[in-house]
Protein backbone atom coordinates (compact mmCIF):
# COMPACT_ATOMS: atom_id res chain seq x y z
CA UNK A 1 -1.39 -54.05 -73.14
CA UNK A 2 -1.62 -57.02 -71.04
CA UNK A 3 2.11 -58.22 -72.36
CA UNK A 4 3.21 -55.13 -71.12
CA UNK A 5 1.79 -55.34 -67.26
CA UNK A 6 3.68 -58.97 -67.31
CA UNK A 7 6.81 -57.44 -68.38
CA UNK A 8 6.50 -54.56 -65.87
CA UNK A 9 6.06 -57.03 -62.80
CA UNK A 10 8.48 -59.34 -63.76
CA UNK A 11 11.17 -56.53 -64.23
CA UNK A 12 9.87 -55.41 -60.97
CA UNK A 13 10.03 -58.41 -59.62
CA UNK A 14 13.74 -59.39 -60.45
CA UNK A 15 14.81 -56.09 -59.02
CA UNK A 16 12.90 -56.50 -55.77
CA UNK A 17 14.86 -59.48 -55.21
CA UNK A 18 17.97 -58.44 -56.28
CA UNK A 19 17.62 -55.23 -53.83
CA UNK A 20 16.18 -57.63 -51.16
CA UNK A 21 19.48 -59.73 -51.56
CA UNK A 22 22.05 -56.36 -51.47
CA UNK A 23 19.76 -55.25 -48.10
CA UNK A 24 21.33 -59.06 -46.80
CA UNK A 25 17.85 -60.29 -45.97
CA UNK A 26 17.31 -64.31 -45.48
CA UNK A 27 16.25 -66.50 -48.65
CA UNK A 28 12.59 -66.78 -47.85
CA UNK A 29 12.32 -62.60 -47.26
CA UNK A 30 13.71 -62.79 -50.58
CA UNK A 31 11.38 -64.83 -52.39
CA UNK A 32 8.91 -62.82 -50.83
CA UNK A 33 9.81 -60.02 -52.06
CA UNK A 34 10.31 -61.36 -55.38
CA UNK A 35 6.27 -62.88 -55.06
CA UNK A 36 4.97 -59.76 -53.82
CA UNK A 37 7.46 -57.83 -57.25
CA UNK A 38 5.10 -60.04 -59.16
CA UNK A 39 1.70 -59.46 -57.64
CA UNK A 40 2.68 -55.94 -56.60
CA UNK A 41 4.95 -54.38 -59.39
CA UNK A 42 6.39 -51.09 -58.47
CA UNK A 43 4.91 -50.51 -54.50
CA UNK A 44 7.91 -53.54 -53.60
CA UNK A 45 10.18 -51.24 -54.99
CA UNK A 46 8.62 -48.52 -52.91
CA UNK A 47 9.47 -50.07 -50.05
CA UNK A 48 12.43 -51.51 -50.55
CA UNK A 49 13.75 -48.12 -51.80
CA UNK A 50 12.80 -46.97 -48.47
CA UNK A 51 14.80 -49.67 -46.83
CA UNK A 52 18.06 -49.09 -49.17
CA UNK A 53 17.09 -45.40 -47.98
CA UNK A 54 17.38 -46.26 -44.34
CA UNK A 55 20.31 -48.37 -44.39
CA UNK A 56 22.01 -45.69 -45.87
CA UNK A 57 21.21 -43.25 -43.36
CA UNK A 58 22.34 -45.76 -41.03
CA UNK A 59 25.90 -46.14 -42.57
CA UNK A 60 26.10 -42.63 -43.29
CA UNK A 61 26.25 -43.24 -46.90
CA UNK A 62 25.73 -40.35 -49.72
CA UNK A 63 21.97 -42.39 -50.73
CA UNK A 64 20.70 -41.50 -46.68
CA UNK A 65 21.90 -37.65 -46.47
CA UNK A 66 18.55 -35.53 -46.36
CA UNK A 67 18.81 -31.98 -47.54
């Protein structure tokens, strides 16, 4: 069980950064991020969905169109 709350955080973690580093923030938000994928898990990805959410809205992308 334990081995499996590791390997949940660190997946979570890698994404976090890797959707920190598409969102273009600096180095240090990014280890951040990638800290608080760790100690956090899935609420970073939570919030950085919300901020991938935003940005799209932003642009005017397909991911930001509300129904």
């Amino acid at each position: 069980m334990k081995e499996a709350i590791i390997v949940s955080n660190f997946s979570c973690a890698m994404i976090s950064a890797k959707w920190a580093l598409d969102l273009g923030f600096s180095q240090v938000r990014q280890i951040l991020f990638l800290i608080g994928g760790l100690l956090l898990g899935p609420v970073m990805l939570l919030i950085l969905y919300i901020f991938c959410v935003q940005k799209a809205m932003k642009e005017g992308r397909s991911g930001g169109k509300v129904l």
